[in-house]
N, C-alpha and C. Protein backbone atom coordinates (compact mmCIF):
# COMPACT_ATOMS: atom_id res chain seq x y z
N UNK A 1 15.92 24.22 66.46
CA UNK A 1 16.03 25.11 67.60
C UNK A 1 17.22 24.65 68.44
N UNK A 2 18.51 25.91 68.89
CA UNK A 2 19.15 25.24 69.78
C UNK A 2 18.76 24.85 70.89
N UNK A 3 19.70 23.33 71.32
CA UNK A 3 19.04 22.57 72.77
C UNK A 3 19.19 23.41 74.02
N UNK A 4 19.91 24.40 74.01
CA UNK A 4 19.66 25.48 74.92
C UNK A 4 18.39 25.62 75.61
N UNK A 5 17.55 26.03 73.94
CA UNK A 5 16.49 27.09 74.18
C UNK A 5 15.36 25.79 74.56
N UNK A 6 15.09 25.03 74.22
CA UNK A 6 14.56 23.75 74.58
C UNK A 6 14.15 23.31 76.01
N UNK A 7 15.70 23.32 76.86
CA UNK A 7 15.93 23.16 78.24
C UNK A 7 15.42 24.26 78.94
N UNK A 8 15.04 25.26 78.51
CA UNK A 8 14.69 26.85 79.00
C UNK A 8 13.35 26.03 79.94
N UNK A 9 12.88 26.46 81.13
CA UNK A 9 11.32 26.02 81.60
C UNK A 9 11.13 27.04 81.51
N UNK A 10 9.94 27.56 80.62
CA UNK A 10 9.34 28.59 80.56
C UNK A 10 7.75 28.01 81.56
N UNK A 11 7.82 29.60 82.43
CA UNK A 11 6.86 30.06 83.38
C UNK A 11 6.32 30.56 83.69
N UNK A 12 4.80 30.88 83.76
CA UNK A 12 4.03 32.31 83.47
C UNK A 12 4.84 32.98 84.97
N UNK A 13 5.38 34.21 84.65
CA UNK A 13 5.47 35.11 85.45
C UNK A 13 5.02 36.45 85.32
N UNK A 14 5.30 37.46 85.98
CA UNK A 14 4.70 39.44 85.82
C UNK A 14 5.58 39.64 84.49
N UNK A 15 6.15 38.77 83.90
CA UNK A 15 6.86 39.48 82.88
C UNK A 15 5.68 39.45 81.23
N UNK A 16 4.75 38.33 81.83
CA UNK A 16 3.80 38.47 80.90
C UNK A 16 2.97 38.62 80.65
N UNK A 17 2.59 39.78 81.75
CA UNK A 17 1.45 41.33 81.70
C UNK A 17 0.23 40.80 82.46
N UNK A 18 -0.15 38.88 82.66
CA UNK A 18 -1.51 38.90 82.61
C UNK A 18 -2.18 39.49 84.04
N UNK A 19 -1.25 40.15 84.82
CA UNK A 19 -2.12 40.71 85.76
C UNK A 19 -3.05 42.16 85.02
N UNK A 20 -2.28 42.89 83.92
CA UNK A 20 -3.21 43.45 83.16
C UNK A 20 -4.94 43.26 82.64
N UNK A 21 -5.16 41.73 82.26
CA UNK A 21 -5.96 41.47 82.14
C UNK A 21 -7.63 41.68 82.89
N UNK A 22 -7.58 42.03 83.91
CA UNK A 22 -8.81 42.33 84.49
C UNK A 22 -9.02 43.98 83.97
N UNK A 23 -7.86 44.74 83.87
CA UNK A 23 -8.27 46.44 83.61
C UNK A 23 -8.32 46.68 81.83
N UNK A 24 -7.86 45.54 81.36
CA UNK A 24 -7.54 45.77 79.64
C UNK A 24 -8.51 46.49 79.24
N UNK A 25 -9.61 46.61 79.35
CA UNK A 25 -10.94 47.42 78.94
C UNK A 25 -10.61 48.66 79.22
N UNK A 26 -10.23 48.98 80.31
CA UNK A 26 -10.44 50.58 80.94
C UNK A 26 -9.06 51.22 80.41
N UNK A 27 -8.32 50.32 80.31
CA UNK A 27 -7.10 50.32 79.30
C UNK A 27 -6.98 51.24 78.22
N UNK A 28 -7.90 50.42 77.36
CA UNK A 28 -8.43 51.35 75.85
C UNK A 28 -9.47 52.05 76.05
N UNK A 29 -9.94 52.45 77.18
CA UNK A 29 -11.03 53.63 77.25
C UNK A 29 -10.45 54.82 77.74
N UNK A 30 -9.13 54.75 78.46
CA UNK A 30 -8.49 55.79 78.73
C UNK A 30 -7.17 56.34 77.18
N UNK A 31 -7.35 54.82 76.23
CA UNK A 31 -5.95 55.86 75.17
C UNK A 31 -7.28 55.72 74.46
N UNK A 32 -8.45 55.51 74.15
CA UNK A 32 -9.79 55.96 73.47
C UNK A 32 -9.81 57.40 73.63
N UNK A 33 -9.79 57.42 75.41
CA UNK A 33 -10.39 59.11 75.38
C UNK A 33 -9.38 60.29 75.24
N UNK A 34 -8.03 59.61 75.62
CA UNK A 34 -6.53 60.73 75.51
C UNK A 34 -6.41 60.25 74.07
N UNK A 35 -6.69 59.77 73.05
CA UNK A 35 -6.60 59.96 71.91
C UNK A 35 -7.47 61.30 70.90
N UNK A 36 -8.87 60.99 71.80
CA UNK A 36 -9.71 61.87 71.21
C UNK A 36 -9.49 63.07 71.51
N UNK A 37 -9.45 63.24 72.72
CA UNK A 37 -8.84 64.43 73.48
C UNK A 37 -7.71 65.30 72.92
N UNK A 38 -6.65 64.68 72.31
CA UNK A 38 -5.82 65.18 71.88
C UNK A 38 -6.15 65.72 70.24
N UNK A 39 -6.33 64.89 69.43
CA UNK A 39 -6.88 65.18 68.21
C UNK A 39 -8.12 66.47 68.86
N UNK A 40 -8.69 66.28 69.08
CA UNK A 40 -10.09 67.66 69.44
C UNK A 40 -9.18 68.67 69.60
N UNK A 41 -7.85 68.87 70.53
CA UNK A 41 -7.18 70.00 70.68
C UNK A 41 -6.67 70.54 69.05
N UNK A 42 -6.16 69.27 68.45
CA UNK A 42 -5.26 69.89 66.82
C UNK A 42 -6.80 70.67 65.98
N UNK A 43 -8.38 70.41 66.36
CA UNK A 43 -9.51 70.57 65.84
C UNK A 43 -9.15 72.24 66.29
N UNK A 44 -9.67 72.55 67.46
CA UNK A 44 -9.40 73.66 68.14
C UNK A 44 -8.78 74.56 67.87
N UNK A 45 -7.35 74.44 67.93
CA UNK A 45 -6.31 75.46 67.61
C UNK A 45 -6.89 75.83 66.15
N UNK A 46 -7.19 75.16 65.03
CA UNK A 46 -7.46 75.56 63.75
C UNK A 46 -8.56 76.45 64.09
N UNK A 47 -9.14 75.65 64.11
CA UNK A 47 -10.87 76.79 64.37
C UNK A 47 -11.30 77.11 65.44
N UNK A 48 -11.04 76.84 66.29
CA UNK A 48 -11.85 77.43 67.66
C UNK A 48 -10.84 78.91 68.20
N UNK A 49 -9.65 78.64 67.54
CA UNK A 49 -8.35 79.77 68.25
C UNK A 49 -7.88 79.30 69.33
N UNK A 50 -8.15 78.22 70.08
CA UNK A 50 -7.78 77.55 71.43
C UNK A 50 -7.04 76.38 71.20
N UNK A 51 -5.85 76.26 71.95
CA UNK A 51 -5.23 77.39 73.01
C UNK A 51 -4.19 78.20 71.41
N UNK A 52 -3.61 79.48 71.97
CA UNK A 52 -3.11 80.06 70.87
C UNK A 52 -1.59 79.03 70.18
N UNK A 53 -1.89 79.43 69.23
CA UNK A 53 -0.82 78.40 68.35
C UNK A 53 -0.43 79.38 66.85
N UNK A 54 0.69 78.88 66.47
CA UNK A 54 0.57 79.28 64.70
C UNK A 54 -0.08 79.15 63.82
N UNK A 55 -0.64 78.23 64.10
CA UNK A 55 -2.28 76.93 63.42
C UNK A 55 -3.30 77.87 63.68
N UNK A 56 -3.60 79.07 64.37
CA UNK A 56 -4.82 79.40 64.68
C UNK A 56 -5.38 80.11 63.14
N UNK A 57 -6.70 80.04 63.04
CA UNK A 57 -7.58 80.49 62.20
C UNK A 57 -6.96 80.17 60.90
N UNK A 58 -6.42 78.87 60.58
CA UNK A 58 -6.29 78.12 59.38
C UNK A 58 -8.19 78.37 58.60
N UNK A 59 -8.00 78.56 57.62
CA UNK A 59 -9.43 78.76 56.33
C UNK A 59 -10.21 77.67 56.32
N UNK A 60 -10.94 77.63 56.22
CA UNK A 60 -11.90 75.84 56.03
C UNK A 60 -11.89 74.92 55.06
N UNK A 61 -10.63 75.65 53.88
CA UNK A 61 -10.93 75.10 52.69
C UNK A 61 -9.42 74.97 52.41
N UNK A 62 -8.63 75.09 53.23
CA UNK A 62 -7.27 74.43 53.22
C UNK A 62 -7.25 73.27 53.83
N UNK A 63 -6.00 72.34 53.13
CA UNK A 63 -6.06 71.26 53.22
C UNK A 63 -6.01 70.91 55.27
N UNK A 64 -5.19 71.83 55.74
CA UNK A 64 -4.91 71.55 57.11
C UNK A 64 -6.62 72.19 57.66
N UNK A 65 -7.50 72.82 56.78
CA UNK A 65 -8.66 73.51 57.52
C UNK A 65 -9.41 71.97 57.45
N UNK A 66 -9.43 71.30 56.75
CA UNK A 66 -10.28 69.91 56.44
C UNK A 66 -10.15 69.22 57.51
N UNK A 67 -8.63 68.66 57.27
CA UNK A 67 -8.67 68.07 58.62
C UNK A 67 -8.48 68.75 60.09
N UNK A 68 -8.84 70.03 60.32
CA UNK A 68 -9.11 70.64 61.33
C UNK A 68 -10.86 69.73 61.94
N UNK A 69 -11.67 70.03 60.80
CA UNK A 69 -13.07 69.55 61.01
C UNK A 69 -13.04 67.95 61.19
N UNK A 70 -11.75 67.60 60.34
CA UNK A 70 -12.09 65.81 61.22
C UNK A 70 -11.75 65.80 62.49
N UNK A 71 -10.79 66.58 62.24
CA UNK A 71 -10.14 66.65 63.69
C UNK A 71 -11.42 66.57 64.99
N UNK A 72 -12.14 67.53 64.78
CA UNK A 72 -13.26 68.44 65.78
C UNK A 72 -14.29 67.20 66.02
N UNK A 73 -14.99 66.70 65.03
CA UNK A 73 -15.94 66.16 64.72
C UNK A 73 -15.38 64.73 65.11
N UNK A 74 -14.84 64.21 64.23
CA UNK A 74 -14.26 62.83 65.11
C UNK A 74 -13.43 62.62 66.00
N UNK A 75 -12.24 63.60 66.74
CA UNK A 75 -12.10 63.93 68.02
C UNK A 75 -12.89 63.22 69.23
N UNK A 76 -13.86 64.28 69.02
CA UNK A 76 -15.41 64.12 69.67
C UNK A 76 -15.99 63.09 70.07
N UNK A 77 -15.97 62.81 68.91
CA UNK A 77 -16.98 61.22 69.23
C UNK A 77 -15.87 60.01 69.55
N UNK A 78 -15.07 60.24 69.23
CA UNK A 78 -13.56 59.11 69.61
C UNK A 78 -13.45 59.73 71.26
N UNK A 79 -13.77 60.58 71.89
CA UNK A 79 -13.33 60.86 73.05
C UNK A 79 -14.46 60.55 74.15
N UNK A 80 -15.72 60.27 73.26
CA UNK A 80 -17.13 60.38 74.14
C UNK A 80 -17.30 58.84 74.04
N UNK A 81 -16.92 58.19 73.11
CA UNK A 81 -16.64 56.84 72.52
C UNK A 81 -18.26 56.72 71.64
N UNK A 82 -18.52 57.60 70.34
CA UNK A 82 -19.93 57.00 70.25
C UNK A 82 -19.19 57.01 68.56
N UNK A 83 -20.11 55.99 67.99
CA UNK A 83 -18.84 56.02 66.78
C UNK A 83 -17.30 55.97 66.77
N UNK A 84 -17.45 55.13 67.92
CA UNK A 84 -15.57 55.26 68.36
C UNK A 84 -15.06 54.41 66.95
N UNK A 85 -15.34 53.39 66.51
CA UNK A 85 -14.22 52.16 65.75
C UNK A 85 -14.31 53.28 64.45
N UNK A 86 -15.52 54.09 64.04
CA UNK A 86 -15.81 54.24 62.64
C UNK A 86 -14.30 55.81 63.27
N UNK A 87 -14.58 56.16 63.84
CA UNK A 87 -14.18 57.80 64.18
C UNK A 87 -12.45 57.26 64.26
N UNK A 88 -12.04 55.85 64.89
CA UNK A 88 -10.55 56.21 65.20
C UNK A 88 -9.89 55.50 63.75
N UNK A 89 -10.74 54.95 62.90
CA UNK A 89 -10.04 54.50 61.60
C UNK A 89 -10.17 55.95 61.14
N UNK A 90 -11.13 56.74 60.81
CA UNK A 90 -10.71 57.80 60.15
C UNK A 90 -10.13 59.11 60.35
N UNK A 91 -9.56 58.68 61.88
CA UNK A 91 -8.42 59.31 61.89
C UNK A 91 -7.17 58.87 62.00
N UNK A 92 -7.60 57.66 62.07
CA UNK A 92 -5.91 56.69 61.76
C UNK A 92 -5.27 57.01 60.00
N UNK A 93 -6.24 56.99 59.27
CA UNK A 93 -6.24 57.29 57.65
C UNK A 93 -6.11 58.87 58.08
N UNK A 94 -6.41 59.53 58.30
CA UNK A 94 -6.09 61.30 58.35
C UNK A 94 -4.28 60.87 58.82
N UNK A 95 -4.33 60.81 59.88
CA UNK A 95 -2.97 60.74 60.58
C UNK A 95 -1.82 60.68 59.61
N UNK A 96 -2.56 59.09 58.79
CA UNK A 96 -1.18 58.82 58.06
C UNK A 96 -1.17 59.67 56.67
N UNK A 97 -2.03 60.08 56.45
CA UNK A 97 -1.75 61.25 54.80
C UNK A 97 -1.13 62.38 55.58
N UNK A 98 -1.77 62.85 56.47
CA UNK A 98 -0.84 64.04 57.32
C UNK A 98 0.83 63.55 57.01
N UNK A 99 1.06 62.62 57.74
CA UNK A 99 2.42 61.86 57.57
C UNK A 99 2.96 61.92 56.38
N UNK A 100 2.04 61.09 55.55
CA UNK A 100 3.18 61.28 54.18
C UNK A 100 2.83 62.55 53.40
N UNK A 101 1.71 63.65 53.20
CA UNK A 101 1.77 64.89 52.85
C UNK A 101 2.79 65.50 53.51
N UNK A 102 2.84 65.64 54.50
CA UNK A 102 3.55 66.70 55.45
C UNK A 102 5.03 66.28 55.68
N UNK A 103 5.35 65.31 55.90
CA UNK A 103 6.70 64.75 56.70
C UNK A 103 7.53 64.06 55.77
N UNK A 104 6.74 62.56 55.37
CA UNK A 104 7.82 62.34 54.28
C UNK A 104 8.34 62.93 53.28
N UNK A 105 7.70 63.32 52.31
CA UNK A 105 8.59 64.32 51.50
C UNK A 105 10.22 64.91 52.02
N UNK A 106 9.97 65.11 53.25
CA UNK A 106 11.21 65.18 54.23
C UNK A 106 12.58 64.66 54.25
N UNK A 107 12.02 63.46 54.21
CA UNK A 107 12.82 62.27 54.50
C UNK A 107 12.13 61.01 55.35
N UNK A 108 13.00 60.10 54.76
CA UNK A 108 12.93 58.61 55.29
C UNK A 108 12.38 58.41 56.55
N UNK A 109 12.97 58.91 57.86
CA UNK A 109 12.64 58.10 59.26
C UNK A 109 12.18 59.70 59.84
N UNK A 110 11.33 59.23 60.43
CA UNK A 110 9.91 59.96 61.18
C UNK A 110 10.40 60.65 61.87
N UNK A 111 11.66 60.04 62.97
CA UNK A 111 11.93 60.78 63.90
C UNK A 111 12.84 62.47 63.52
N UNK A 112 13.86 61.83 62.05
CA UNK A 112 14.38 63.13 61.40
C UNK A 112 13.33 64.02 60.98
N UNK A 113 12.29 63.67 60.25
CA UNK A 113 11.63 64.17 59.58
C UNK A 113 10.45 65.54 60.45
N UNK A 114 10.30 64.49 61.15
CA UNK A 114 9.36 65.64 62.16
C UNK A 114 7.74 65.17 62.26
N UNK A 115 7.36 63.48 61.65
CA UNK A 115 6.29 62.80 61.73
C UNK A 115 6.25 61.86 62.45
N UNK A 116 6.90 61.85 63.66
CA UNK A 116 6.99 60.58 64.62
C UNK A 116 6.08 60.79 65.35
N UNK A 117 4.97 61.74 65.88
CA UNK A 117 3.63 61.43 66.23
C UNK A 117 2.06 61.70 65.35
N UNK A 118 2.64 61.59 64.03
CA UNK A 118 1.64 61.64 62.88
C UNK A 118 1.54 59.12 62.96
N UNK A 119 3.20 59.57 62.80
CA UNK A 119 2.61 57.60 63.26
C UNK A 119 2.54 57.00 64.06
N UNK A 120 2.68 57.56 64.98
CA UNK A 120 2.12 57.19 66.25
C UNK A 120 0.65 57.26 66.85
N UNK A 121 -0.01 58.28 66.02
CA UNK A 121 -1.65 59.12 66.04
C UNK A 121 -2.14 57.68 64.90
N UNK A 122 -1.57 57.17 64.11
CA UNK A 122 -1.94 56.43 62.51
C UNK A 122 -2.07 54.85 63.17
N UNK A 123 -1.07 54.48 64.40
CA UNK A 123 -1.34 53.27 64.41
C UNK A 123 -1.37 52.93 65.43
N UNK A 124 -1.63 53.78 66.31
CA UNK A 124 -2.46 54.13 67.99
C UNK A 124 -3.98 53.55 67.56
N UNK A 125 -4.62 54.83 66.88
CA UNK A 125 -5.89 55.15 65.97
C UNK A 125 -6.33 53.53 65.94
N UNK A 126 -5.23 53.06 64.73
CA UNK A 126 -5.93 51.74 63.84
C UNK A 126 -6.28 50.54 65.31
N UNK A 127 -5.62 50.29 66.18
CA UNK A 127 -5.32 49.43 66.89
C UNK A 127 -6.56 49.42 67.96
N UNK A 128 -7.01 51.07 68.04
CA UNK A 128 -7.98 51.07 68.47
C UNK A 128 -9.81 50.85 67.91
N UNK A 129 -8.97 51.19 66.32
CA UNK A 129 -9.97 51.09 65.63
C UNK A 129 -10.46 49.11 65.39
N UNK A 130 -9.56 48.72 65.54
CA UNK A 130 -9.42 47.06 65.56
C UNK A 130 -9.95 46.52 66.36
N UNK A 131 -9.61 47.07 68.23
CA UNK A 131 -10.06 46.11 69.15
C UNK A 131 -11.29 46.81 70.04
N UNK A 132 -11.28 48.42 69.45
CA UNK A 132 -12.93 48.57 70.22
C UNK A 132 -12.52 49.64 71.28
N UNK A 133 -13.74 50.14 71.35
CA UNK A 133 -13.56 51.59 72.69
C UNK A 133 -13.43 51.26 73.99
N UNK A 134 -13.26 50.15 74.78
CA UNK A 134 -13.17 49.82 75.74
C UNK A 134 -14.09 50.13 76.34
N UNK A 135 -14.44 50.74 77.60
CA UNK A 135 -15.57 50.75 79.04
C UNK A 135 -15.75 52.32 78.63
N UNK A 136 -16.36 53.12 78.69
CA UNK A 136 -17.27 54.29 78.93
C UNK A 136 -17.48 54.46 77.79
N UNK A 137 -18.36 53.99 76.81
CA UNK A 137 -18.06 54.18 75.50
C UNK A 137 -19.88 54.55 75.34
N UNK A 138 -20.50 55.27 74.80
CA UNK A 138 -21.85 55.62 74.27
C UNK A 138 -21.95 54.47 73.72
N UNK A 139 -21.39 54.12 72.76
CA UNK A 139 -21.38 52.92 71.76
C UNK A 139 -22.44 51.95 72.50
N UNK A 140 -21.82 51.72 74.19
CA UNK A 140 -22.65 50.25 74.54
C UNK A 140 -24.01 50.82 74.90
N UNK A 141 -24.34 52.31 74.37
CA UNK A 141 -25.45 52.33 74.75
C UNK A 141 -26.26 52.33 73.57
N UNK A 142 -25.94 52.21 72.41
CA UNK A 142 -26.64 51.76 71.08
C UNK A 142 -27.41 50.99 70.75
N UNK A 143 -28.87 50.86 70.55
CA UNK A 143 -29.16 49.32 70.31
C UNK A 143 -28.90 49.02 69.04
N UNK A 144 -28.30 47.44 69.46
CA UNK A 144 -27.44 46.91 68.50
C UNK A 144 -26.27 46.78 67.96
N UNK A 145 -25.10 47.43 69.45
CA UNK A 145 -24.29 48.08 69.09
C UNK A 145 -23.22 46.43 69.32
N UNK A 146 -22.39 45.89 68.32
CA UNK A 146 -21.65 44.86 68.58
C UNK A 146 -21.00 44.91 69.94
N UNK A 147 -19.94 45.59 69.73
CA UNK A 147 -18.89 45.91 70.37
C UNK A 147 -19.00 47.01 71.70
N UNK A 148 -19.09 46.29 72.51
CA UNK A 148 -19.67 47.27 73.58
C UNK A 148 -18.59 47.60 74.99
């Protein structure tokens, strides 16, 4: 290591978030519920007709009608937080086949392609699916529920 970096006094300051630490929970209960929230809308437009879109009244048995119903169904429960870890992996796994069905074929980088919030939905999802629904979650009202 250069003796530069050595001589450095490193010092906890605001540059290293931990005043975050007391809200981190409510943290992931708010991109828990604007996650679900948002996915429930891509549910919607397919099948519900709301709000109007090009997507409206996609078939139930097309590939985009399928994941319309994950959409709806685990949406839901990712937004209410009950089945949150099981609901945001399987839409972290939806997200990313969306991605490479839909976008890559495209091309290489997400942002050309037109899938830069298919991976962003894929590893939002997983991260949440990793560390848990945070504070308003049904979940902690489960008995037996680990992760509360």
């Amino acid at each position: 290591m250069p003796a530069f970096v050595e001589k450095i006094q490193w010092r906890p300051s605001m540059l290293d978030l931990n005043f975050l630490n007391p809200v981190r929970e409510w943290i992931l209960a708010a991109a828990r519920i604007m996650f679900g929230l948002l996915l429930l809308e891509h549910g919607t437009i397919k099948h519900l007709n709301f709000p109007e879109h090009p997507m409206n009244a996609v078939t139930w048995f097309q590939l985009s009608g399928v994941a319309g119903i994950l959409e709806l169904v685990f949406g839901t429960l990712l937004a209410v937080g009950l089945f949150a870890r099981l609901s945001a992996f399987v839409l972290s796994g939806l997200a990313a086949c969306a991605y490479f069905i839909a976008y890559a074929p495209k091309g290489f980088f997400p942002f050309l392609n037109g899938g830069e919030s298919a991976v962003i939905y894929a590893f939002g999802l997983l991260v949440l699916a990793a560390y848990g629904p945070g504070k308003l979650a049904l979940d902690s009202l489960r008995p037996g529920a680990k992760n509360k």
